[in-house]
N, C-alpha and C. Protein backbone atom coordinates (compact mmCIF):
# COMPACT_ATOMS: atom_id res chain seq x y z
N UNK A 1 0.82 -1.18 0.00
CA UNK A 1 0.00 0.00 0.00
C UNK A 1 0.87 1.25 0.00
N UNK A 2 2.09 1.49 0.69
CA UNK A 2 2.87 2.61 0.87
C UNK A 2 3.70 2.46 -0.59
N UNK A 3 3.67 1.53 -1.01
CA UNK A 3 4.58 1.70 -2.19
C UNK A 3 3.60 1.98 -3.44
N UNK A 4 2.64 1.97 -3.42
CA UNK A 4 1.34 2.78 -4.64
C UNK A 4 0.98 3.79 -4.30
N UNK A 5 1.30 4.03 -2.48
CA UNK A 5 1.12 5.66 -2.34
C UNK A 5 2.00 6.27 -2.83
N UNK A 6 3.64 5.88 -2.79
CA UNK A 6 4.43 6.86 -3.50
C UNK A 6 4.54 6.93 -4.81
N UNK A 7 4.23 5.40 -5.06
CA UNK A 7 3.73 6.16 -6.97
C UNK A 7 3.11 6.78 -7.43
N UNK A 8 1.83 6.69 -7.02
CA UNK A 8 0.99 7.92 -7.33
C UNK A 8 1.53 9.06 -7.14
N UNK A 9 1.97 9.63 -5.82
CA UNK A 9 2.42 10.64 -5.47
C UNK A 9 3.82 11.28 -6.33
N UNK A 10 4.66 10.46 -6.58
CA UNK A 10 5.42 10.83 -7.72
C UNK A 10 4.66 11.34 -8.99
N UNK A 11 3.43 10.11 -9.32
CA UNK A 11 3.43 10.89 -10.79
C UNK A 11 2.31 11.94 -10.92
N UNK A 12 1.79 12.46 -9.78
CA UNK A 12 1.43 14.17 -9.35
C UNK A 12 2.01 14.92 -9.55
N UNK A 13 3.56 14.85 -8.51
CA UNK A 13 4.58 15.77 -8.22
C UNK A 13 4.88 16.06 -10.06
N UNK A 14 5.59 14.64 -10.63
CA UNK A 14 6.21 14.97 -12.07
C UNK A 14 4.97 15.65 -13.12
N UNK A 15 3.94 15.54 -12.99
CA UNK A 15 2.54 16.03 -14.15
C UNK A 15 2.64 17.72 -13.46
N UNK A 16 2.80 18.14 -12.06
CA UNK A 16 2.63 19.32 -11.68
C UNK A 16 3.96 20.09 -12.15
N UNK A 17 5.12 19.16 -12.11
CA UNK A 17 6.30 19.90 -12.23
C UNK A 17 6.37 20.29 -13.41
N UNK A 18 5.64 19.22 -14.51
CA UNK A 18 6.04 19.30 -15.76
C UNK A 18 4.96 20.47 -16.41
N UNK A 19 3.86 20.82 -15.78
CA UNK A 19 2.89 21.92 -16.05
C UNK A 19 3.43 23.25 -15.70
N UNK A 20 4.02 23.54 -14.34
CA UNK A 20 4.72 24.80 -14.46
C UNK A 20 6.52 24.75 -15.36
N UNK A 21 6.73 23.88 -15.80
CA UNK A 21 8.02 24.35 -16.73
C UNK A 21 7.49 24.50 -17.86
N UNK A 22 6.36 24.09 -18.38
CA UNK A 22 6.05 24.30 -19.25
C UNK A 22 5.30 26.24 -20.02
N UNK A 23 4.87 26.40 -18.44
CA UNK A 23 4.26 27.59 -18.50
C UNK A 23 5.45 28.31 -18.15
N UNK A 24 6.58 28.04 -17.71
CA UNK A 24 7.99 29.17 -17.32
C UNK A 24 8.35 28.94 -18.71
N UNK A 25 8.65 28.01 -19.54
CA UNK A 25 9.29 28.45 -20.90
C UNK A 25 8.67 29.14 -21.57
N UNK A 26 7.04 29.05 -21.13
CA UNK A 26 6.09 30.24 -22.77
C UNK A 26 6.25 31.51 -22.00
N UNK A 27 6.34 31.45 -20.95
CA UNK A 27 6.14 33.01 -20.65
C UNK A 27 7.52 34.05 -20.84
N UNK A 28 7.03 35.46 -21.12
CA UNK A 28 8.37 36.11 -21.38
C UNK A 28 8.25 36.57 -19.93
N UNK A 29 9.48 38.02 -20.39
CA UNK A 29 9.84 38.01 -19.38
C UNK A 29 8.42 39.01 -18.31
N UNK A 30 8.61 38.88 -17.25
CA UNK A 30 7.27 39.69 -16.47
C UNK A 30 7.35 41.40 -16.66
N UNK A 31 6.35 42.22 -16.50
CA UNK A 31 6.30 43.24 -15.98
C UNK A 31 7.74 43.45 -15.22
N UNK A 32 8.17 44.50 -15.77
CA UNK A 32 9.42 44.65 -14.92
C UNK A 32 11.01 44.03 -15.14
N UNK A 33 10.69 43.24 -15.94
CA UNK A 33 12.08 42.04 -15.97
C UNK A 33 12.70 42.68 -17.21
N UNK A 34 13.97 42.13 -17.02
CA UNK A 34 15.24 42.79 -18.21
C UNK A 34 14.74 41.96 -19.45
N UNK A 35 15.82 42.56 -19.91
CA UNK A 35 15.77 41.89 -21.45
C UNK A 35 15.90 42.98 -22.70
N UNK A 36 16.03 42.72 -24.02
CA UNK A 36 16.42 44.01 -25.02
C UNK A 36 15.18 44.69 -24.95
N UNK A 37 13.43 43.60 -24.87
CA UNK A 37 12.53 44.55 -25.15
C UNK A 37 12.10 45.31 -23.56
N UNK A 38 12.33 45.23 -22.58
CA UNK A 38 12.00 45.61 -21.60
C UNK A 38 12.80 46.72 -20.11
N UNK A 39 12.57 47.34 -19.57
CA UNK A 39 13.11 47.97 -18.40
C UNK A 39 14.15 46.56 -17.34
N UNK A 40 15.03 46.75 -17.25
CA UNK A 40 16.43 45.81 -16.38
C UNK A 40 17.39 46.12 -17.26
N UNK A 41 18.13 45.75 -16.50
CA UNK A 41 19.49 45.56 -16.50
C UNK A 41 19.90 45.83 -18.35
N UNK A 42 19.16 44.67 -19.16
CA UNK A 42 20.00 44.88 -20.11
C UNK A 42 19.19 45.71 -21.47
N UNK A 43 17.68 46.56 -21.11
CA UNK A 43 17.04 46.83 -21.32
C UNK A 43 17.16 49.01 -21.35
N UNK A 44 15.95 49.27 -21.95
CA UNK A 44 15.84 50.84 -21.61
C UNK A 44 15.84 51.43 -20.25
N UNK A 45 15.32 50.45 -19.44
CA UNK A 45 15.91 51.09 -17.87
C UNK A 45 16.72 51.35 -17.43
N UNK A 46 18.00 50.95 -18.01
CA UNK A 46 19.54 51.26 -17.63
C UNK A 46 19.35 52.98 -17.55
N UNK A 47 20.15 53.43 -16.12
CA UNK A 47 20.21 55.11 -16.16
C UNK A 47 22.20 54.82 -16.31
N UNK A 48 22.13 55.18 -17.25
CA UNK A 48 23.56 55.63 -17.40
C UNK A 48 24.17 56.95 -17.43
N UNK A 49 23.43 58.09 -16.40
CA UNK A 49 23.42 59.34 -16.18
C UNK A 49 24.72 59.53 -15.10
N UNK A 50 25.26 60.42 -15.04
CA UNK A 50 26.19 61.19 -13.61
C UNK A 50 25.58 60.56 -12.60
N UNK A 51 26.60 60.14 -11.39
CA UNK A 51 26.33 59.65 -10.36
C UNK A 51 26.16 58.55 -10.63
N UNK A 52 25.75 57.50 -11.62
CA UNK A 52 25.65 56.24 -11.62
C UNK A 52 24.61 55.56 -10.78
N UNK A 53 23.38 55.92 -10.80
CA UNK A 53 22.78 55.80 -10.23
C UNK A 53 21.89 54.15 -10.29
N UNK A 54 22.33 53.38 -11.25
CA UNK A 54 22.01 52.23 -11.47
C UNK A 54 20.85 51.73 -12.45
N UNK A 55 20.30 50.68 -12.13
CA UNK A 55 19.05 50.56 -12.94
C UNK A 55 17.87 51.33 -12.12
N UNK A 56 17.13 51.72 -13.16
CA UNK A 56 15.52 52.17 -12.73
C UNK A 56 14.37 51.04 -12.76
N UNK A 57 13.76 50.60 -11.64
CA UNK A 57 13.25 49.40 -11.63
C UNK A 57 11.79 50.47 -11.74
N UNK A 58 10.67 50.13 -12.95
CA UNK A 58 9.16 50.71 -13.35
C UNK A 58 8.53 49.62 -12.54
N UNK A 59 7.35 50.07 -12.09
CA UNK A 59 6.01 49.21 -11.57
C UNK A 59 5.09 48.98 -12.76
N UNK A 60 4.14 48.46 -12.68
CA UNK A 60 3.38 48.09 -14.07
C UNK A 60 2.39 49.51 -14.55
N UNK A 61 1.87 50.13 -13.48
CA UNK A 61 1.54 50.99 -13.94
C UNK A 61 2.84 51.99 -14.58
N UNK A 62 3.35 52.25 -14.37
CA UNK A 62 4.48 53.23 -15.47
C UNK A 62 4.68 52.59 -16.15
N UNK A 63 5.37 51.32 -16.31
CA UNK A 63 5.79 50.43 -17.26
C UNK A 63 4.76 50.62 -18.51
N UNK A 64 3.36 50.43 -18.26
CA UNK A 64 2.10 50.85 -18.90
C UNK A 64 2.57 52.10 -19.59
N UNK A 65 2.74 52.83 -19.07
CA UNK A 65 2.56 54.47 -19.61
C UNK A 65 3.43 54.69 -20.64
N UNK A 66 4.63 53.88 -20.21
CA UNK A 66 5.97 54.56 -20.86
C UNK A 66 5.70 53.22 -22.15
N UNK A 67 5.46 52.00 -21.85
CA UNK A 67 5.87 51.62 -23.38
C UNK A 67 4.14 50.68 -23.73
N UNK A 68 3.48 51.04 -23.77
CA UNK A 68 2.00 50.89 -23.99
C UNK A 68 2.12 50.15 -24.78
N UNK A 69 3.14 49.84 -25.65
CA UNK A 69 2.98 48.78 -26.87
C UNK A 69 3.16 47.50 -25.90
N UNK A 70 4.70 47.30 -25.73
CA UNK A 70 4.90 46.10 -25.43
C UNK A 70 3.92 45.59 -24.08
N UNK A 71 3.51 46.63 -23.18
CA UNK A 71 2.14 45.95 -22.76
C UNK A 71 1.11 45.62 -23.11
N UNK A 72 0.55 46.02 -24.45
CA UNK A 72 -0.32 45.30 -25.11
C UNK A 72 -0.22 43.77 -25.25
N UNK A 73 1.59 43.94 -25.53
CA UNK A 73 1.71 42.26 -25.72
C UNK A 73 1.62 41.36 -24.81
N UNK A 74 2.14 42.02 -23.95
CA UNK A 74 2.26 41.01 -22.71
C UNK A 74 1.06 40.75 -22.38
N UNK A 75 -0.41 41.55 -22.38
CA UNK A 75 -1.67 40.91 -22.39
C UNK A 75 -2.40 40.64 -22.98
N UNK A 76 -1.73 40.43 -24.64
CA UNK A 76 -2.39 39.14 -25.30
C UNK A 76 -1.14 37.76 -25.52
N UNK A 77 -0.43 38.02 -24.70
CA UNK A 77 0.11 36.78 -24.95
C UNK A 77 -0.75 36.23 -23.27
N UNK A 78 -0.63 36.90 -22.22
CA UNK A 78 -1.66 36.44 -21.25
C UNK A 78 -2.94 35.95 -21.36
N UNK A 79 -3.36 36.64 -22.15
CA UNK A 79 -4.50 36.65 -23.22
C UNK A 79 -4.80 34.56 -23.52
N UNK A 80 -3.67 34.79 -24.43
CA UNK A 80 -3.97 33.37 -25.36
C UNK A 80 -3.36 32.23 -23.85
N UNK A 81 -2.28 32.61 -22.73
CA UNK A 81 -2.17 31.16 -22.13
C UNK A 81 -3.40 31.33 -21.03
N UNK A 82 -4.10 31.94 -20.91
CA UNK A 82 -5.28 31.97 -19.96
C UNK A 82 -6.74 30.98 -21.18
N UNK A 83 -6.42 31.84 -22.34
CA UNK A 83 -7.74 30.82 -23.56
C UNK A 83 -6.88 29.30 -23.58
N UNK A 84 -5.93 29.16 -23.44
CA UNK A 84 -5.57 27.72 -23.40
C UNK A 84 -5.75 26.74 -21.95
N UNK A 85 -5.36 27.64 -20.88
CA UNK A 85 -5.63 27.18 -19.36
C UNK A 85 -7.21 26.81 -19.67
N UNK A 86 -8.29 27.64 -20.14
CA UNK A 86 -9.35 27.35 -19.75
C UNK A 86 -9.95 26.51 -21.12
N UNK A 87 -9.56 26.21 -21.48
CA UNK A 87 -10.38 25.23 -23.04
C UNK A 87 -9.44 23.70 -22.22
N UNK A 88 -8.04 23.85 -21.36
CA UNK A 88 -7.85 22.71 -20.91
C UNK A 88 -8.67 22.12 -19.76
N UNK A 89 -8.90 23.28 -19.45
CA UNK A 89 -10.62 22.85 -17.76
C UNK A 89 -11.51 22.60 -18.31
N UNK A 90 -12.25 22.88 -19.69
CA UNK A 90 -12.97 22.60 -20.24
C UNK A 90 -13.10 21.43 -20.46
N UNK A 91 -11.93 20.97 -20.97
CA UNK A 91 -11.70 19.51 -21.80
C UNK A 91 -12.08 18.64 -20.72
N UNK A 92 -10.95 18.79 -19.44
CA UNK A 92 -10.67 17.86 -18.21
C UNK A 92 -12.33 17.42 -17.95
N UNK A 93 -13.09 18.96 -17.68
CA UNK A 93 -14.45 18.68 -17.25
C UNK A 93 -15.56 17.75 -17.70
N UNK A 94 -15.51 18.30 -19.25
CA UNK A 94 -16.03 16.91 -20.20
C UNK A 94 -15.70 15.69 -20.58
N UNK A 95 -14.53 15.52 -20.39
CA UNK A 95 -13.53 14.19 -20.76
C UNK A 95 -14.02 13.59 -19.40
N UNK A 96 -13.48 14.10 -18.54
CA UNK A 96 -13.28 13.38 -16.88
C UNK A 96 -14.42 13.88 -15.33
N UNK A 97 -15.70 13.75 -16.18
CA UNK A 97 -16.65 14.19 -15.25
C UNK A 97 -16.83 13.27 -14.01
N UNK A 98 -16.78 12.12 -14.70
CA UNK A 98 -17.42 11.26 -13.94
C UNK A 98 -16.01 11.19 -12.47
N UNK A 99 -14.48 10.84 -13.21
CA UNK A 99 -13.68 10.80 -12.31
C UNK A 99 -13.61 11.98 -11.45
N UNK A 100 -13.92 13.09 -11.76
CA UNK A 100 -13.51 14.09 -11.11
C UNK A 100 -14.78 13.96 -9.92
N UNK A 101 -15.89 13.67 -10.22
CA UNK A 101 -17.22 13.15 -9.24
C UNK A 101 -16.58 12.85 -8.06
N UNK A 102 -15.66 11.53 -9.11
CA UNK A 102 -15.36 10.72 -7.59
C UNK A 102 -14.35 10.34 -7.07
N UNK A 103 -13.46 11.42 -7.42
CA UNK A 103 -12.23 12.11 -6.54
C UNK A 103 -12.50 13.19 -5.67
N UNK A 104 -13.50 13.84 -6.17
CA UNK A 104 -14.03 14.78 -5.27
C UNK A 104 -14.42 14.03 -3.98
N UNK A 105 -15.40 13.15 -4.23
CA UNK A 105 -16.43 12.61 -2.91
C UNK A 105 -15.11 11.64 -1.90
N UNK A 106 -14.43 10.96 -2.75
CA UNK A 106 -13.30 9.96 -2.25
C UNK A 106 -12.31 11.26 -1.20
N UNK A 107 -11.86 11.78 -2.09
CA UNK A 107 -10.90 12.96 -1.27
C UNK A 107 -11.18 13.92 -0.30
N UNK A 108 -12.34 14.33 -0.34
CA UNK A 108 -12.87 15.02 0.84
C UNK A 108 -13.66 13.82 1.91
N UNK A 109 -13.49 12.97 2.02
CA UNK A 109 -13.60 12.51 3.13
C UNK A 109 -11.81 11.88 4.07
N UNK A 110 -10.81 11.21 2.86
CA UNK A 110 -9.82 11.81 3.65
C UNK A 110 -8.50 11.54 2.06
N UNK A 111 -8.08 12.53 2.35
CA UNK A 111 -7.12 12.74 1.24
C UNK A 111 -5.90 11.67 0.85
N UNK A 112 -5.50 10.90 1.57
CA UNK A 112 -4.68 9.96 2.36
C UNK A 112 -5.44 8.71 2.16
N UNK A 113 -6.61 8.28 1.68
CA UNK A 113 -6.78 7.02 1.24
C UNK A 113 -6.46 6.65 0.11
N UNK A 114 -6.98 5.50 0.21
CA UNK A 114 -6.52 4.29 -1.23
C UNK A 114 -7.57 4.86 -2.37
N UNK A 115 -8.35 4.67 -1.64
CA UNK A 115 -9.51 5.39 -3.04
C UNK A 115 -9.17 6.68 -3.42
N UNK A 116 -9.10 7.82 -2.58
CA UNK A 116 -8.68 9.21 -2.98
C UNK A 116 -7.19 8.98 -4.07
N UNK A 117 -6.17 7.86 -3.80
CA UNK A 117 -4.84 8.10 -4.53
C UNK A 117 -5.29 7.50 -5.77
N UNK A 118 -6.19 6.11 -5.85
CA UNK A 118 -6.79 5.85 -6.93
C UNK A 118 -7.26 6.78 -8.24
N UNK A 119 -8.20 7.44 -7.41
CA UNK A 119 -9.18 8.28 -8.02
C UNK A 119 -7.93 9.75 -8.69
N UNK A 120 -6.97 9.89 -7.99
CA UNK A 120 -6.12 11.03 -8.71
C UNK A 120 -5.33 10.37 -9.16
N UNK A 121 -4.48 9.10 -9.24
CA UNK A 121 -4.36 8.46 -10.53
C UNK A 121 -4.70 8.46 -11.71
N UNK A 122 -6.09 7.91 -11.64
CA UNK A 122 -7.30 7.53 -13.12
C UNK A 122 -7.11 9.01 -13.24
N UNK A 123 -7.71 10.37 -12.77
CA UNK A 123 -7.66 11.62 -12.91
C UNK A 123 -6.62 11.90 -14.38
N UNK A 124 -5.32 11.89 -13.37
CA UNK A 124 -4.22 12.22 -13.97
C UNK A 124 -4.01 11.75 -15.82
N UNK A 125 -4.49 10.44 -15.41
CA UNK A 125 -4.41 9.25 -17.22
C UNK A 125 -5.68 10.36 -18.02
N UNK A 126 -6.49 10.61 -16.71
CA UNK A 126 -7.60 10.84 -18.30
C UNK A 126 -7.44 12.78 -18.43
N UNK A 127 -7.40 13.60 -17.22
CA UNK A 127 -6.89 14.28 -18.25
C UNK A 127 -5.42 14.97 -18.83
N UNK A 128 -4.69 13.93 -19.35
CA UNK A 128 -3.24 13.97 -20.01
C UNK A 128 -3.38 14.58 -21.21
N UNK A 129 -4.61 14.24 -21.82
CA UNK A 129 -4.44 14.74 -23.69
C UNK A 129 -4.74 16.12 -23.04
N UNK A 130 -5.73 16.37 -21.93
CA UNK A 130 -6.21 17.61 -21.98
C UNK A 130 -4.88 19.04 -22.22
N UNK A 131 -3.84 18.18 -21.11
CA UNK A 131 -2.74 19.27 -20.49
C UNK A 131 -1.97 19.35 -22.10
N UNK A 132 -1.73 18.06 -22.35
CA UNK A 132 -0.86 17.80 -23.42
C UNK A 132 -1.51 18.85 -24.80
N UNK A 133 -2.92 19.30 -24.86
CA UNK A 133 -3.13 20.04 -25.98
C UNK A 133 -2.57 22.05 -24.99
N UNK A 134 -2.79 21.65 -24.19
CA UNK A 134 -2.83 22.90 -23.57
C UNK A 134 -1.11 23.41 -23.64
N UNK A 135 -0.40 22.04 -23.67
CA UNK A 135 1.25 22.60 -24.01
C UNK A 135 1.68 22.95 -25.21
N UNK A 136 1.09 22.11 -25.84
CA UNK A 136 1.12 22.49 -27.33
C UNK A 136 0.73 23.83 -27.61
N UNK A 137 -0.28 24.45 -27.16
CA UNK A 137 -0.78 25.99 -27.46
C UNK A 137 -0.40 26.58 -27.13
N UNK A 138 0.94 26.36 -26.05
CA UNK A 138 1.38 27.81 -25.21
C UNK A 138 3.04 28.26 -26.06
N UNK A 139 3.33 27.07 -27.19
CA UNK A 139 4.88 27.92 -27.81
C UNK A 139 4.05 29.51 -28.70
N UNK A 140 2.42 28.86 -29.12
CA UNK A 140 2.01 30.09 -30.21
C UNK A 140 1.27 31.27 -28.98
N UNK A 141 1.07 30.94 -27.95
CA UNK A 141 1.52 32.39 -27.19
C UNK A 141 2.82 33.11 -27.33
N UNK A 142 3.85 32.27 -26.60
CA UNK A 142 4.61 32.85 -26.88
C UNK A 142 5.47 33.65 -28.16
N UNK A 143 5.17 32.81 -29.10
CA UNK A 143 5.06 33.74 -30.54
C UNK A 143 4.58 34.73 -30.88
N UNK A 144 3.53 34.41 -30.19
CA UNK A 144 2.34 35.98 -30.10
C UNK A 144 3.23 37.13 -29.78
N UNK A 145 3.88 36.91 -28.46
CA UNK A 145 4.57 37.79 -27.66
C UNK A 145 5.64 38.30 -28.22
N UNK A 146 6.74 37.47 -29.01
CA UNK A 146 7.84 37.65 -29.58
C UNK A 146 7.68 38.27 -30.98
N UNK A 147 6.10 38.18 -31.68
CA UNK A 147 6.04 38.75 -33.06
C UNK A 147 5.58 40.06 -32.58
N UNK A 148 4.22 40.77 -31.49
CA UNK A 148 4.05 42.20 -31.01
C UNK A 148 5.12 42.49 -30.33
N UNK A 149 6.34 42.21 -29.97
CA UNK A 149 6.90 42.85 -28.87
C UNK A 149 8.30 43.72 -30.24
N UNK A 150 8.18 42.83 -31.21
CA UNK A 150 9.21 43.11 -32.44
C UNK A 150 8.56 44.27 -33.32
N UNK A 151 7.27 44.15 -33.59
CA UNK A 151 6.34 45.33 -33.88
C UNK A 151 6.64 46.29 -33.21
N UNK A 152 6.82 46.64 -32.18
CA UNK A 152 6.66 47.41 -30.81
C UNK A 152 8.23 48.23 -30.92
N UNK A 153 9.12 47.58 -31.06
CA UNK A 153 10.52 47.95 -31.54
C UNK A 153 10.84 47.43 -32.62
N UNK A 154 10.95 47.91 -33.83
CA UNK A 154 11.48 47.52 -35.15
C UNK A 154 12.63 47.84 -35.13
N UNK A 155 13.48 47.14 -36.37
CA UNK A 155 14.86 47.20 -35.95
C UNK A 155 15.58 48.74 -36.36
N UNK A 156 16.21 49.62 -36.08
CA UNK A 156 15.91 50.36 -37.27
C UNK A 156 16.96 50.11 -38.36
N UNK A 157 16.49 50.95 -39.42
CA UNK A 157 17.35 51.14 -40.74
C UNK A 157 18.57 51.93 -40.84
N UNK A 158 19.77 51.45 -41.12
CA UNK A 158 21.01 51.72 -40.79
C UNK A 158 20.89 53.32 -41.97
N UNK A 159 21.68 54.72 -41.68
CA UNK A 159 21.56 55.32 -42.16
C UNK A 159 22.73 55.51 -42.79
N UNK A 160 23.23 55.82 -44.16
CA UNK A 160 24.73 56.16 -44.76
C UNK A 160 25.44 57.04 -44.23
């Protein structure tokens, strides 16, 4: 019995681990974070003025003000991994009604049984295609992000 509890429990941990790396590679960088298109370090926030006063770290509202484009992007690339998060709850819901029934009823009476690890087992198998379409959709967010954020700064044209 302790040795199907830790299997299960492993292949939670690895399906959860493997859902947030998946969402850390589509996402750029946050509100605030460096990079060529953004305020840090290697970005337009650099103050390279007298005194040396370092980087200028923006909050989202300025960040907003000052480059309105590339925040556009950043909330439609939020945009499209939030329409993918929820067409994957969608799926889970219709695919896996019945299990989710009765993981619910199994697990709230105690989380720690055989039936509750069961029931998020079967869970996990049935909704896999769900997550698995939902990874697939999040490289064309991030495309999203990387084609408006290039709009947003074009390169410019070298002058003679």
């Amino acid at each position: 019995m302790i040795k199907t509890h830790w299997k299960s429990m492993a292949a939670i941990l690895a399906i959860g681990t493997l859902a947030l790396t998946v969402q850390a590679w589509a996402r750029p960088f946050p509100h605030g974070g460096g990079g060529p298109d953004g305020p840090g370090p290697e970005g337009p926030g650099l103050h390279g003025g007298p005194g040396g006063f370092g980087v200028l770290h923006f909050g989202p509202l300025i960040e907003q003000l000052i480059f309105p484009c590339r925040n556009d992007c950043v909330e439609a690339e939020h945009s499209c991994r939030d329409a993918a998060e929820s067409a994957a709850l969608t799926c889970a819901e219709q695919t896996c009604a019945a299990t989710i029934a009765s993981a619910q009823t199994d697990c709230a009476a105690d989380r720690s049984s055989q039936a509750c690890l069961t029931d998020v087992s079967t869970l996990i198998t049935c909704v896999q295609p769900c997550i698995t379409t939902e990874a697939a959709a999040l490289p064309a967010c991030a495309a999203t992000y990387k084609a408006c954020s290039s709009a947003c700064n074009p390169t410019p044209t070298p002058t003679p």
